[in-house]
Protein backbone atom coordinates (compact mmCIF):
# COMPACT_ATOMS: atom_id res chain seq x y z
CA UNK A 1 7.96 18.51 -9.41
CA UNK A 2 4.72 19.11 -7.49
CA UNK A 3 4.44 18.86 -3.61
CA UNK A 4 4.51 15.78 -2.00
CA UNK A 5 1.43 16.96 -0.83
CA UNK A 6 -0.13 16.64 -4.34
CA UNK A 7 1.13 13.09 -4.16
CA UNK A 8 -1.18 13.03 -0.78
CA UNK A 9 -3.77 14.18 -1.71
CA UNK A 10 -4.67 12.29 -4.30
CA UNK A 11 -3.92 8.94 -2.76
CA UNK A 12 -6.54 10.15 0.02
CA UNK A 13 -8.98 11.11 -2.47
CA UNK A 14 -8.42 8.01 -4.32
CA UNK A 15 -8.98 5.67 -1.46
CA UNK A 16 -12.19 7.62 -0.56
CA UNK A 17 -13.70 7.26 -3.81
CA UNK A 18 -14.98 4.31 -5.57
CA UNK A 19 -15.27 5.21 -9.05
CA UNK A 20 -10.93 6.17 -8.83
CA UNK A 21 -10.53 2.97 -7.61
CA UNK A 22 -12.55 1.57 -10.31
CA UNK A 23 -10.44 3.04 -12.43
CA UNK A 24 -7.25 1.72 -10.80
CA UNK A 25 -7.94 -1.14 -10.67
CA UNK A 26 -4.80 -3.73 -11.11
CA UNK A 27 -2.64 -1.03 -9.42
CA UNK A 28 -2.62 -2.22 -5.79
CA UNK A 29 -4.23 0.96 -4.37
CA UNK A 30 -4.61 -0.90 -1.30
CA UNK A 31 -0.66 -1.60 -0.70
CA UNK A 32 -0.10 2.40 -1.12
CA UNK A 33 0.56 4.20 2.09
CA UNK A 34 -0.41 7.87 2.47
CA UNK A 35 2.57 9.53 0.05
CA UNK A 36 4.01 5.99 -1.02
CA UNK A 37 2.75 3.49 -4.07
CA UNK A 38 4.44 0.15 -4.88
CA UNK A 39 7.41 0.13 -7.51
CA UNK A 40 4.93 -1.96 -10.07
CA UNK A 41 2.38 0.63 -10.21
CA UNK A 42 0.77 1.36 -14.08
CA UNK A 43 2.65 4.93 -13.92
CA UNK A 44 0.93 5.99 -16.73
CA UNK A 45 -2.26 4.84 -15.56
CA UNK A 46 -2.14 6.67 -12.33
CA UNK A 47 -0.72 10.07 -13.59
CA UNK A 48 -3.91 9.15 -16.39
CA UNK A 49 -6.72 8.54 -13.15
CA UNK A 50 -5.10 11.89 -11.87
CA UNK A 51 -5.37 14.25 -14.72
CA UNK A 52 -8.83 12.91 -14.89
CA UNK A 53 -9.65 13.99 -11.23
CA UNK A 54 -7.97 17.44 -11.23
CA UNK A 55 -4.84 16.44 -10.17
CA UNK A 56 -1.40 17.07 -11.64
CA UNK A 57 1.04 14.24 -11.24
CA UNK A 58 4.55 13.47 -12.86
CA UNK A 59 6.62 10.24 -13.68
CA UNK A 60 8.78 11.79 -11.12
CA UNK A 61 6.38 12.86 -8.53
CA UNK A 62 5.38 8.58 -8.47
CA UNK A 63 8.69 7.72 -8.91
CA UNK A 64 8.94 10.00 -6.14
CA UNK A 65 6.99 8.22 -3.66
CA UNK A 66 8.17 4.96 -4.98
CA UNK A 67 11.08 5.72 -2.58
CA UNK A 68 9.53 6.84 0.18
């Protein structure tokens, strides 16, 4: 699993930029907190956005901050 900080990172970096957020939309990016995102988040969508944006997230690592 990566680093929390991975998790961090990319929720700053999405809530920065408005073409990520474009491309989450429907996934409540404003609800997420700085390492947290809601339990109805698109998973696959995210980790998707991510990959996309240099960033290398897991089902686990959201799942992750699901509980957080």
């Amino acid at each position: 699993m990566n680093k929390p900080s991975d998790i961090e990172a990319f929720i700053k970096k999405a809530k920065s930029d408005s073409s990520i957020q474009d491309q989450l939309a429907g996934c409540q990016l404003d609800k997420w907190g700085e390492s947290h995102t809601p339990l109805d988040v698109d998973l696959k969508k995210v980790i998707q956005v991510a990959k996309e944006t240099g960033f290398t997230i897991t089902e686990q690592d959201l799942i992750h901050a699901q509980c957080m």
